[in-house]
N, C-alpha and C. Protein backbone atom coordinates (compact mmCIF):
# COMPACT_ATOMS: atom_id res chain seq x y z
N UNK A 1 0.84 -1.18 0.00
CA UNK A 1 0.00 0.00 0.00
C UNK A 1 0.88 1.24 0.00
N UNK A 2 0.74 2.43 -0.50
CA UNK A 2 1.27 3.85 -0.85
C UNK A 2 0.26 4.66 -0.21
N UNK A 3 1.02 5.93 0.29
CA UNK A 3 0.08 6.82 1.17
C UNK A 3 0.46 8.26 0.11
N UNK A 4 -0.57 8.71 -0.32
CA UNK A 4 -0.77 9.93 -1.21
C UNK A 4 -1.50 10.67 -0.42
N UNK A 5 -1.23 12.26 -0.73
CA UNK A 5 -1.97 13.29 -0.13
C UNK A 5 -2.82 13.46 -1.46
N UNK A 6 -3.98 14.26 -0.65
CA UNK A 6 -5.18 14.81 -1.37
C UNK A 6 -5.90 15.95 -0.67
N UNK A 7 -6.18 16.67 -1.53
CA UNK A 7 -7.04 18.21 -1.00
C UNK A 7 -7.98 17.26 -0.17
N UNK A 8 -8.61 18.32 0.81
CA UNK A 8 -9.68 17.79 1.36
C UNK A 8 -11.16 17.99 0.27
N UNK A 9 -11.25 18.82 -0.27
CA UNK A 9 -12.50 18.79 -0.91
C UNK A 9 -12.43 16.85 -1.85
N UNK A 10 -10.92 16.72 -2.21
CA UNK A 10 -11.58 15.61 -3.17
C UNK A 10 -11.53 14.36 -1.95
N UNK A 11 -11.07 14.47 -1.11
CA UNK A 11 -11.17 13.17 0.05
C UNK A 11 -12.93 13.67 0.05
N UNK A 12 -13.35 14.60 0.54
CA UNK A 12 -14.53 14.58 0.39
C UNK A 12 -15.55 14.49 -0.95
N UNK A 13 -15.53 14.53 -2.13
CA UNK A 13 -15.70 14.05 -3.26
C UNK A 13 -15.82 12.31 -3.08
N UNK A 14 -14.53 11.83 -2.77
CA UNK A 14 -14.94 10.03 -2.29
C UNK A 14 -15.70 9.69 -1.41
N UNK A 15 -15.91 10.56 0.24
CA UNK A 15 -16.50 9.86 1.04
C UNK A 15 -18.06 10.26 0.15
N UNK A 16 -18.59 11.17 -0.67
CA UNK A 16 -19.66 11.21 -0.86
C UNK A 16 -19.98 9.50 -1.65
N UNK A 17 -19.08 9.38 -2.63
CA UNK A 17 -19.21 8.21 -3.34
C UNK A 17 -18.72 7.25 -3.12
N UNK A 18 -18.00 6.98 -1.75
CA UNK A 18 -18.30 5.35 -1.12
C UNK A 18 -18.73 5.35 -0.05
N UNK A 19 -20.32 5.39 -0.51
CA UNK A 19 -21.92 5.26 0.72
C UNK A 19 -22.32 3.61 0.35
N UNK A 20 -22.49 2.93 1.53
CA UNK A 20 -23.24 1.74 1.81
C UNK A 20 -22.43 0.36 1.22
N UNK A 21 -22.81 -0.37 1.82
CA UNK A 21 -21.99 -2.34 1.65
C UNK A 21 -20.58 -1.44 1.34
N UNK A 22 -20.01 -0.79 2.63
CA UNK A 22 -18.51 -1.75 2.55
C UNK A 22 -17.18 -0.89 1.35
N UNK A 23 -17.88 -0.12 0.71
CA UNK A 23 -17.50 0.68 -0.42
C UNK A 23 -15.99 1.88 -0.04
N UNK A 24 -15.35 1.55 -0.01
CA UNK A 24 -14.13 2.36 0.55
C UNK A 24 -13.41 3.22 -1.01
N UNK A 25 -12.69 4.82 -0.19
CA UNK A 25 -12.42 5.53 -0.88
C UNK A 25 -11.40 4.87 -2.07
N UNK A 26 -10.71 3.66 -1.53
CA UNK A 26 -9.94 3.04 -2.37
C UNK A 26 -10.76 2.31 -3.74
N UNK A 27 -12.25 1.56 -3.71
CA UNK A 27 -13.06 1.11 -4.44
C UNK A 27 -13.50 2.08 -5.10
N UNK A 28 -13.54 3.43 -4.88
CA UNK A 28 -13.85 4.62 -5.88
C UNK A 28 -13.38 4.49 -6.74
N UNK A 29 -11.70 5.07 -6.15
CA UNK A 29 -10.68 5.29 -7.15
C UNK A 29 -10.47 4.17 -8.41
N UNK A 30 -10.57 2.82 -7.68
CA UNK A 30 -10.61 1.81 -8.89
C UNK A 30 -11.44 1.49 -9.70
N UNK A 31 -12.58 2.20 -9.60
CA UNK A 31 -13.94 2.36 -10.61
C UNK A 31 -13.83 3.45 -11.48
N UNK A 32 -13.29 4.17 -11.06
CA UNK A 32 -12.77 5.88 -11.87
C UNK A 32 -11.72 5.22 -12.44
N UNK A 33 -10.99 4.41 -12.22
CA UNK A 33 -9.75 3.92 -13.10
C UNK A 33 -10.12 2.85 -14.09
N UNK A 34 -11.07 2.37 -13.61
CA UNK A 34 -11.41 1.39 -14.34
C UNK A 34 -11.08 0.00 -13.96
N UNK A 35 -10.59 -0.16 -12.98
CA UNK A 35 -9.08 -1.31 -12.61
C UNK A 35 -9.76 -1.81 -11.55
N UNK A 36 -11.02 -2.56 -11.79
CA UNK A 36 -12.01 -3.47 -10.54
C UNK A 36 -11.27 -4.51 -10.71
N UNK A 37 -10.75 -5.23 -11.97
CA UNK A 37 -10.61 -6.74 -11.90
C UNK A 37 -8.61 -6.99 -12.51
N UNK A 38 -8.09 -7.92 -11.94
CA UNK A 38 -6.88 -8.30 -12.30
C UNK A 38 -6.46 -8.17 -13.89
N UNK A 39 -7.78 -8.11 -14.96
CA UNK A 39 -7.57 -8.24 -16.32
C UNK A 39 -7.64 -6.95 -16.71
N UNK A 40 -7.95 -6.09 -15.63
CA UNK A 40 -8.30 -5.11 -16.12
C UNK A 40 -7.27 -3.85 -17.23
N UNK A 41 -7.83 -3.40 -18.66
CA UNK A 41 -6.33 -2.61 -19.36
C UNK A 41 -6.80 -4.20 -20.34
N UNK A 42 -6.80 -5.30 -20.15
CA UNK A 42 -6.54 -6.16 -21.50
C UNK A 42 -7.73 -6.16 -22.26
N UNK A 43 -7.83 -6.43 -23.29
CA UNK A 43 -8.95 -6.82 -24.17
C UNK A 43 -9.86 -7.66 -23.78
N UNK A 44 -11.24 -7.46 -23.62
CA UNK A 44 -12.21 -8.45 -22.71
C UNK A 44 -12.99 -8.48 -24.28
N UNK A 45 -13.44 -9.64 -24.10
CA UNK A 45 -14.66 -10.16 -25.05
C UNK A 45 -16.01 -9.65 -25.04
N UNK A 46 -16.71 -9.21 -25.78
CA UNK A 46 -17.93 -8.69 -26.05
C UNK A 46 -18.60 -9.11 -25.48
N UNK A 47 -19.51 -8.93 -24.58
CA UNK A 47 -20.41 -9.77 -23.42
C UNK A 47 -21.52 -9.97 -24.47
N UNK A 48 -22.26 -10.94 -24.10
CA UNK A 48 -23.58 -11.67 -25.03
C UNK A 48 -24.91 -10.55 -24.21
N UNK A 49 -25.45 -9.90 -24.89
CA UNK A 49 -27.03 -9.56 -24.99
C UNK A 49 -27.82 -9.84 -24.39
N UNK A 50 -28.26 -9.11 -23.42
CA UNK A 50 -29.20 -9.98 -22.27
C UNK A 50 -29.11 -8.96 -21.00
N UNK A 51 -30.26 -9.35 -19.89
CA UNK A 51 -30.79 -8.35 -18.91
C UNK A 51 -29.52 -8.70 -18.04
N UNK A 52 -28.75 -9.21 -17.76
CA UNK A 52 -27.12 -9.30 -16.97
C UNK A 52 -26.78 -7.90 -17.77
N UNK A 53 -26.31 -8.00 -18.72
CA UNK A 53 -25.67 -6.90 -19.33
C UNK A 53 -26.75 -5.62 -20.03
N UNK A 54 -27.38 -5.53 -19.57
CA UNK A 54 -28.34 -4.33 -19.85
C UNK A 54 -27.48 -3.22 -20.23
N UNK A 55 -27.62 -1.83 -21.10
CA UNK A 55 -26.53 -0.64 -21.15
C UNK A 55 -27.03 -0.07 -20.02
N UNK A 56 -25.83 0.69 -20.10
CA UNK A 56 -25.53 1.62 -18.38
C UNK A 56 -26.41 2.57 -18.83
N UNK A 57 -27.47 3.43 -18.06
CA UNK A 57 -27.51 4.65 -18.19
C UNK A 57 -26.64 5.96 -17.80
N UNK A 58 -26.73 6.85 -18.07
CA UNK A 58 -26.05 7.64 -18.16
C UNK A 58 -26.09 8.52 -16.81
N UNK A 59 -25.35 8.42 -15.84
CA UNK A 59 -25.37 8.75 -14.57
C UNK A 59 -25.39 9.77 -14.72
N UNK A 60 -24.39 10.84 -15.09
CA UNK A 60 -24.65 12.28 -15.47
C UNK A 60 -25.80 13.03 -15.90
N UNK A 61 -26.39 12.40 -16.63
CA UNK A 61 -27.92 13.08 -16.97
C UNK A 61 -29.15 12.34 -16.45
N UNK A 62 -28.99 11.01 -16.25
CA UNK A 62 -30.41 10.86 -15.58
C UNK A 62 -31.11 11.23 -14.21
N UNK A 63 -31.99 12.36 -14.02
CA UNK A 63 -32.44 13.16 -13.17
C UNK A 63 -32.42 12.61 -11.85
N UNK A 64 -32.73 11.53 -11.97
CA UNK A 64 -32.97 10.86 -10.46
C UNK A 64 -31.27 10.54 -9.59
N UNK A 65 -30.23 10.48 -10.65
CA UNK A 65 -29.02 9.90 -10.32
C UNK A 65 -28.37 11.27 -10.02
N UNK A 66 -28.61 12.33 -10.64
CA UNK A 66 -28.31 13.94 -10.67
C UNK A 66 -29.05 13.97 -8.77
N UNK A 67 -29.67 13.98 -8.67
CA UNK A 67 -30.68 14.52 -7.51
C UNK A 67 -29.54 13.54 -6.50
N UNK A 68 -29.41 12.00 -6.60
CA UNK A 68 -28.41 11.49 -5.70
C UNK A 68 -27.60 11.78 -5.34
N UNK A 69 -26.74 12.39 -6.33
CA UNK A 69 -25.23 12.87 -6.78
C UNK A 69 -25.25 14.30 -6.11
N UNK A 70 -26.17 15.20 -6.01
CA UNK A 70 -25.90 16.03 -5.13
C UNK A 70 -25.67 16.77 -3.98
N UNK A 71 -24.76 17.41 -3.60
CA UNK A 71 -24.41 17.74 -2.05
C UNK A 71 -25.65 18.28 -1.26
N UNK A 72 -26.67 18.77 -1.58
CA UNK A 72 -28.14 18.41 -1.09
C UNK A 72 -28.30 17.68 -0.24
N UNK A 73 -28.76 16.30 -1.37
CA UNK A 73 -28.85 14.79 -0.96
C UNK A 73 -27.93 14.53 0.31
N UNK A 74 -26.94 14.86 -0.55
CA UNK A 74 -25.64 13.81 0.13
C UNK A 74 -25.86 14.43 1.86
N UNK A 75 -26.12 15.43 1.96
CA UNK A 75 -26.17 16.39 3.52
C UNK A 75 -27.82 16.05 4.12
N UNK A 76 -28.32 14.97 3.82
CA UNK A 76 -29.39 15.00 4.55
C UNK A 76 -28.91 13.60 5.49
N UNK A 77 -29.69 13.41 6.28
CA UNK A 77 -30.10 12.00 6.96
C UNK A 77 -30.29 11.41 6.47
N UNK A 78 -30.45 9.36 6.59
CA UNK A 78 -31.02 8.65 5.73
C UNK A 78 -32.83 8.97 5.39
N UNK A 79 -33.20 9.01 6.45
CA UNK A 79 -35.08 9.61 5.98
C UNK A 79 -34.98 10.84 5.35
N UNK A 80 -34.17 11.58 5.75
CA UNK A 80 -34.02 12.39 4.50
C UNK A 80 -33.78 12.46 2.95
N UNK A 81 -33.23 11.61 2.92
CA UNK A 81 -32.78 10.79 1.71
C UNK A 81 -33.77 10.31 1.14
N UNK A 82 -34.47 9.32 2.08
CA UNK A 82 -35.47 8.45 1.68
C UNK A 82 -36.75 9.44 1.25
N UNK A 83 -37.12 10.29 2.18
CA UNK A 83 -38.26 11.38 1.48
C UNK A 83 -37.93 11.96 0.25
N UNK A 84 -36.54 12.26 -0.17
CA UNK A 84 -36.29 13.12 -1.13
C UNK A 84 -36.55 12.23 -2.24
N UNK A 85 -35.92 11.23 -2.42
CA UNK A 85 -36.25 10.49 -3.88
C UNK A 85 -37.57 10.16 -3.80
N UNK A 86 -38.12 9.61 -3.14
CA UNK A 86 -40.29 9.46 -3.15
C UNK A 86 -40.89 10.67 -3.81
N UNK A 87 -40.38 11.90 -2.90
CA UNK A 87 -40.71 13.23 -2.94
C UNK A 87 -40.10 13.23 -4.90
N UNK A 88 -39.05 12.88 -5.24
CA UNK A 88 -38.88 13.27 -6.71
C UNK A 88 -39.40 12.01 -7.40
N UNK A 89 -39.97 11.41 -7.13
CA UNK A 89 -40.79 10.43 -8.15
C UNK A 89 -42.06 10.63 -8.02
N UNK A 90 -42.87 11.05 -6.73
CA UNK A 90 -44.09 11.78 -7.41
C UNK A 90 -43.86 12.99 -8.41
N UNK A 91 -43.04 13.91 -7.85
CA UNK A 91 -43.13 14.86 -8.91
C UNK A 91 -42.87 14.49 -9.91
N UNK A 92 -41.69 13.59 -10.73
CA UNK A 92 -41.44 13.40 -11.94
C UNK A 92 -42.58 12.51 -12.82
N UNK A 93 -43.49 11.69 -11.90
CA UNK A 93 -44.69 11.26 -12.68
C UNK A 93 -46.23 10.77 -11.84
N UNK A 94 -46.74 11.89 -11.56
CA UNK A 94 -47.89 11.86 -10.55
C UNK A 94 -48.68 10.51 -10.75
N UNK A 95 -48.90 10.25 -12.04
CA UNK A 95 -49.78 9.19 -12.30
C UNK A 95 -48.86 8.01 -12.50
N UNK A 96 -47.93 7.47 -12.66
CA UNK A 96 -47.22 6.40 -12.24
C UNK A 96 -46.95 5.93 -10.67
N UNK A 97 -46.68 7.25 -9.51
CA UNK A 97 -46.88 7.26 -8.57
C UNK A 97 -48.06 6.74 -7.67
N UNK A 98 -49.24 7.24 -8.40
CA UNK A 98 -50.43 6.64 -7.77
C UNK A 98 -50.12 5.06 -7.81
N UNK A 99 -49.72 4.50 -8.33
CA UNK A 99 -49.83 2.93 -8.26
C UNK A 99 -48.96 2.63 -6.55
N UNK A 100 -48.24 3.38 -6.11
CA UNK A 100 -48.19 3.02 -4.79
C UNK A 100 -48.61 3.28 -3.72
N UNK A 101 -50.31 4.10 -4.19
CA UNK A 101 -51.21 4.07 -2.95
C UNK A 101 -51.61 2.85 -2.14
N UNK A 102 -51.27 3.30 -1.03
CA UNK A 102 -51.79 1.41 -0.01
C UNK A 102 -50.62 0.47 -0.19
N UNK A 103 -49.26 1.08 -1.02
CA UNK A 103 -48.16 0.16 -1.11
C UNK A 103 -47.73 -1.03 0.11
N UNK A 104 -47.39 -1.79 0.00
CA UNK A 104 -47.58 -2.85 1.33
C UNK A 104 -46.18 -3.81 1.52
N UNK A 105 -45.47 -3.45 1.99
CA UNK A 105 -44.01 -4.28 1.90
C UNK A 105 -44.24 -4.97 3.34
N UNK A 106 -44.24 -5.82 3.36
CA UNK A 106 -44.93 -7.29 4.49
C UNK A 106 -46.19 -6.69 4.95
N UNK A 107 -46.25 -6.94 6.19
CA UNK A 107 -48.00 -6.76 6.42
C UNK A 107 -48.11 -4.93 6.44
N UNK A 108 -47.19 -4.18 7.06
CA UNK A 108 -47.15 -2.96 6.82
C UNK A 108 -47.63 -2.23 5.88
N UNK A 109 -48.93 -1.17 5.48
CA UNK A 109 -48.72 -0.17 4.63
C UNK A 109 -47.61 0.92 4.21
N UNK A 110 -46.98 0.62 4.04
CA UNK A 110 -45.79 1.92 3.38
C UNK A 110 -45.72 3.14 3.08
N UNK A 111 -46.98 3.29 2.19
CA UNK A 111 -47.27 4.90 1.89
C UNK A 111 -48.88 4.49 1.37
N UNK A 112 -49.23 5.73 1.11
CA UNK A 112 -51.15 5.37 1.25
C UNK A 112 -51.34 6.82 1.35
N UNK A 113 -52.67 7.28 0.87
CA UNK A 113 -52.88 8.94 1.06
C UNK A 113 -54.09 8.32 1.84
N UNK A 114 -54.65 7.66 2.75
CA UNK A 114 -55.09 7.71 3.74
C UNK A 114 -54.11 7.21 5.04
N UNK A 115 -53.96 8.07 5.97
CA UNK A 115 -52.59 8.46 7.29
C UNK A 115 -53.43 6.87 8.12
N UNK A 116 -54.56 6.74 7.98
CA UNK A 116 -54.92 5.76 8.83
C UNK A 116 -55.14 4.53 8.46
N UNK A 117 -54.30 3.93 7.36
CA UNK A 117 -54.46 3.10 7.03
C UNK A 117 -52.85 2.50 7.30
N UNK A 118 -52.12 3.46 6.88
CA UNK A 118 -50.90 3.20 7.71
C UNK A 118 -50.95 2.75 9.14
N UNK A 119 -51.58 3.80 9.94
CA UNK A 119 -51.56 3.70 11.60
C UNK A 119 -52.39 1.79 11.72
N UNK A 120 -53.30 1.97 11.17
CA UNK A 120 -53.87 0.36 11.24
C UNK A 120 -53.02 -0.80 10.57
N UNK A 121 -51.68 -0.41 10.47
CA UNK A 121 -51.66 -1.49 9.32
C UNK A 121 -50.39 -2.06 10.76
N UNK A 122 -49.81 -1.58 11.81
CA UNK A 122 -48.87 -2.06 12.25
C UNK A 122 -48.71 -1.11 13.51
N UNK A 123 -48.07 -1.83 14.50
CA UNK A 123 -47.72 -1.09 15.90
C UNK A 123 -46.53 0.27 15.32
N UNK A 124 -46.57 1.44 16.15
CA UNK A 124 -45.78 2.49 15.91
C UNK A 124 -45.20 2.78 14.50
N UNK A 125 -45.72 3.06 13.57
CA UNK A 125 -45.82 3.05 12.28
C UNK A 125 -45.63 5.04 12.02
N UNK A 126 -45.93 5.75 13.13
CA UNK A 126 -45.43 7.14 12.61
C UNK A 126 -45.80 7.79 11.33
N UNK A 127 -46.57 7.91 10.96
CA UNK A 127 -47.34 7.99 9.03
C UNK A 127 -46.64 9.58 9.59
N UNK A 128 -46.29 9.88 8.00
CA UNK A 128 -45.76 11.24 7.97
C UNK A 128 -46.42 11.80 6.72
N UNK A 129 -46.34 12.82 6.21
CA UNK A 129 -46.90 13.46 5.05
C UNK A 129 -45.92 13.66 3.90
N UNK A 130 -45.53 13.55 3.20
CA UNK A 130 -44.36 13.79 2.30
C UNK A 130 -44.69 14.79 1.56
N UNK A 131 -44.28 16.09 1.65
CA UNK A 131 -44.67 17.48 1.69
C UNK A 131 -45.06 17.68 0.04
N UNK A 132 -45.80 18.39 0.11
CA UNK A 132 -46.75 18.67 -1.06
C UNK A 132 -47.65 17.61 -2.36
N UNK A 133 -47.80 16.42 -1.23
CA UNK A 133 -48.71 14.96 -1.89
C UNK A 133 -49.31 14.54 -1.31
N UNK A 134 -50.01 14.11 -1.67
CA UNK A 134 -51.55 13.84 -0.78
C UNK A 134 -51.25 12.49 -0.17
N UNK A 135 -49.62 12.01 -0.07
CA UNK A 135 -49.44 10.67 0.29
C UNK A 135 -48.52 10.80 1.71
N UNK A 136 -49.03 9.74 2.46
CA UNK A 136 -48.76 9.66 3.69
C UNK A 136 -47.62 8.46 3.93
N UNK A 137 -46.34 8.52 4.32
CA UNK A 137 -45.40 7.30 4.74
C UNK A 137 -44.61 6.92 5.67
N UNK A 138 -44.73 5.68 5.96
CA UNK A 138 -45.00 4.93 6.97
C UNK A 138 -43.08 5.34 7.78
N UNK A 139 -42.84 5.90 8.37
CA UNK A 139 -41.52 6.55 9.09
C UNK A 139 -40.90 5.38 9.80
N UNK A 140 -41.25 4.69 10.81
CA UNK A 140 -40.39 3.94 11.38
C UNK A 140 -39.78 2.90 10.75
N UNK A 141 -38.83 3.43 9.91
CA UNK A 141 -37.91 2.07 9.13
C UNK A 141 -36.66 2.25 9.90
N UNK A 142 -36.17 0.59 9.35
CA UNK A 142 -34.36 0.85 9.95
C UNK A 142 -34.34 0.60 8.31
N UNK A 143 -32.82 1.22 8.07
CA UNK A 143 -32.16 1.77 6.74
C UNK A 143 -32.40 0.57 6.17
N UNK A 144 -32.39 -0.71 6.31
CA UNK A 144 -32.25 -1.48 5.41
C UNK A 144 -33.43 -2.18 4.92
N UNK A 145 -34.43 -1.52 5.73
CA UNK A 145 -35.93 -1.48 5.03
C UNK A 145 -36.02 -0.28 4.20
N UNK A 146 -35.59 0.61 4.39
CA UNK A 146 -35.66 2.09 3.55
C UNK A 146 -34.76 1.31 2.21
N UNK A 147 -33.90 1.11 2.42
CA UNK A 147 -33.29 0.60 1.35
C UNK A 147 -33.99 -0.69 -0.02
N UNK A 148 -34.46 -1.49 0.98
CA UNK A 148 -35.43 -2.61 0.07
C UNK A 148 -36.44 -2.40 -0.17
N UNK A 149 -37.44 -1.20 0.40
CA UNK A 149 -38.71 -0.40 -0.09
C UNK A 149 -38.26 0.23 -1.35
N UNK A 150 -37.28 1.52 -1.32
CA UNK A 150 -36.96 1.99 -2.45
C UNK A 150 -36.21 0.85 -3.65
N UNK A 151 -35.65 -0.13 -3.77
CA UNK A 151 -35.48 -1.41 -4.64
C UNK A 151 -36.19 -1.51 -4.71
N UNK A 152 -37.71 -2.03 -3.98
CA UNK A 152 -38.76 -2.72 -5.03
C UNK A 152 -39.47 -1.75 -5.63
N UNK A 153 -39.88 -0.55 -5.14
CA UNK A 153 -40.69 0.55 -5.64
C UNK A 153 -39.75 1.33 -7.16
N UNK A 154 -38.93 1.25 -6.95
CA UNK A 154 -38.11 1.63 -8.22
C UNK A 154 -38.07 1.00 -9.63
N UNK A 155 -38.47 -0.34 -8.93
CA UNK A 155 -38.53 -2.15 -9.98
C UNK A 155 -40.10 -1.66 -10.58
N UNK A 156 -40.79 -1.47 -9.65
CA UNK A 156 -42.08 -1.42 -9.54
C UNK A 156 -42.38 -0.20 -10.80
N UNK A 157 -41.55 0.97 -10.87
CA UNK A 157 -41.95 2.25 -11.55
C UNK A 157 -40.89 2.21 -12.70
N UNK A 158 -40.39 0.79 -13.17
CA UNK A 158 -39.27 0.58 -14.16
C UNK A 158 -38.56 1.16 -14.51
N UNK A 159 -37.86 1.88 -13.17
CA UNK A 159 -36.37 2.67 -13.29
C UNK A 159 -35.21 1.71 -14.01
N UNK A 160 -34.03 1.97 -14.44
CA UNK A 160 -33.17 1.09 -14.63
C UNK A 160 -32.05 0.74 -13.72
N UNK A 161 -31.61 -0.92 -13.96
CA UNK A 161 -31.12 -1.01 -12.78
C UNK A 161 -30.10 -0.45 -12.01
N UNK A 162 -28.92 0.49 -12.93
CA UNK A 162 -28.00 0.98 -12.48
C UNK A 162 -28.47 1.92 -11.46
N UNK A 163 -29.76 2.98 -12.05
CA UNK A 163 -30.17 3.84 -11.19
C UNK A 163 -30.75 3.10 -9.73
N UNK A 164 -31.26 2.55 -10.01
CA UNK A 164 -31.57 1.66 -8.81
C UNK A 164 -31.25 1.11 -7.77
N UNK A 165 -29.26 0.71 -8.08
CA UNK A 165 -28.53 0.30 -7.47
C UNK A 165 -27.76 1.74 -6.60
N UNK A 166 -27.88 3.09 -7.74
CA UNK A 166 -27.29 4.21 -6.93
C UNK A 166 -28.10 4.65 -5.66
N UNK A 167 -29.55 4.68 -6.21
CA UNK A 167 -30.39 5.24 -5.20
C UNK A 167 -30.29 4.32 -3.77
N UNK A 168 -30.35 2.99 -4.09
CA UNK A 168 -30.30 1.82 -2.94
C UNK A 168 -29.10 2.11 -1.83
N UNK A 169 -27.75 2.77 -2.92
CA UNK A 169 -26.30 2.72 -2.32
C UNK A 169 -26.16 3.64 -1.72
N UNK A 170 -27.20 5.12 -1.53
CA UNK A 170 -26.92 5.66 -0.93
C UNK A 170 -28.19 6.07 0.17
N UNK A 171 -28.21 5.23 0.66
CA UNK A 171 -28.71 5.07 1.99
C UNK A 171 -28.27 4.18 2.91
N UNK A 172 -27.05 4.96 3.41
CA UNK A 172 -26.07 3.89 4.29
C UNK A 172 -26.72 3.32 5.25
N UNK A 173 -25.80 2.44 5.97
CA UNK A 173 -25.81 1.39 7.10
C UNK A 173 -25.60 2.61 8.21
N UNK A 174 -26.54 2.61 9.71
CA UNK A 174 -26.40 3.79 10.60
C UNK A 174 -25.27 3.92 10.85
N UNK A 175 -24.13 2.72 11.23
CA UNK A 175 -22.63 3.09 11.28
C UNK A 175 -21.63 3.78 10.08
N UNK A 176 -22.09 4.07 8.83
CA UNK A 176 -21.55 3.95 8.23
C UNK A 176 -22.19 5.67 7.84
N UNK A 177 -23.51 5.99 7.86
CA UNK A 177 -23.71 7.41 7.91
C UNK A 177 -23.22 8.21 9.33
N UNK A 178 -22.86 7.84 10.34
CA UNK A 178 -22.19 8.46 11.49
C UNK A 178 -20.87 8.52 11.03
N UNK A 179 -20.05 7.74 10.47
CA UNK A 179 -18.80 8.08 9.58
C UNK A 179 -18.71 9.09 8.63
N UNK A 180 -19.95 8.99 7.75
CA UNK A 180 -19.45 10.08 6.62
C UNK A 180 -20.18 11.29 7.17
N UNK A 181 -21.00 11.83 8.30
CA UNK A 181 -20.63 12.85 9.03
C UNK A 181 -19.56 13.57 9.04
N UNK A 182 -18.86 12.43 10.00
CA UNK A 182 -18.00 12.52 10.37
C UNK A 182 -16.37 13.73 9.86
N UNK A 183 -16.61 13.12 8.14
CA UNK A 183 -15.87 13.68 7.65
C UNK A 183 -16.72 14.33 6.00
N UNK A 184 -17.58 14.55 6.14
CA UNK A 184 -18.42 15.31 5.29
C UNK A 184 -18.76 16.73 5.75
């Protein structure tokens, strides 16, 4: 291992982009390099056609990955987080959204624009309002329900999977958002 200096803004540039499973400033750098795998730099074979290899979307422009990617985002809490992308998928399509009225991830209601259907659906359930929608959601998650709600609801509103995997990745593990506090 080699020890390099770096401005602090770009040490902070990485901790924004290694959020959740384990992702260290070193796994950045080797994704920006390109250099994930031992072969990496040689000539790889054309991968065969198929939902494994789906094309990447374009992280830079797709709105929802833009909204992730920003120091906004990145400066909220995980429920913060978690309201903000809900909060930008009603807005980006009101009527695709409606399909997760009464949404139900185990016996729990999730979100619902009736507040009491949530409260009936499970002990301490906290229904909140998600500001300017007539939809009400269900607050007491630990992150890694926030995390597998937004995966299936994303599947559900046929985001693609890369985006899917960003939005999922950045809603850390509670130890792991007390770290990038830390140095954010």
């Amino acid at each position: 291992m080699k020890t390099i200096e770096i401005e602090n803004s770009v040490f902070q540039a990485l901790a924004r982009k290694a959020v959740g499973f384990g992702v260290t400033p070193n796994d950045v750098i080797k994704t920006l390099l390109n250099e994930e795998s031992p072969n990496a730099g040689l000539a790889q074979p054309n991968p065969s056609p198929g939902p494994a290899n789906e094309p990447k979307t374009d992280r830079e422009t797709h709105p929802l990955a833009v909204l992730v990617d920003s120091p906004d985002y990145m400066r909220r809490d995980c429920k913060g987080r978690y309201f903000a992308v809900l909060q930008f998928l009603y807005e980006n399509d009101k009527g695709e959204f409606a399909k997760l009225d009464n949404y139900r991830k185990g016996s729990r209601v999730q979100i619902s624009t009736n507040k009491d259907a949530i409260e009936k659906s499970g002990r301490s359930t906290w229904p909140q309002i998600l500001d300017g929608t007539p939809y009400w959601v269900l607050t007491n998650l630990s992150n890694y329900r926030k995390r597998d709600i937004l995966d299936d609801i994303l599947r559900i509103l046929r985001y693609p999977n890369d985006v899917i995997t960003l939005v999922v990745n950045s809603i850390p593990d509670v130890g792991n958002a007390r770290l990038l506090r830390k140095y954010v």
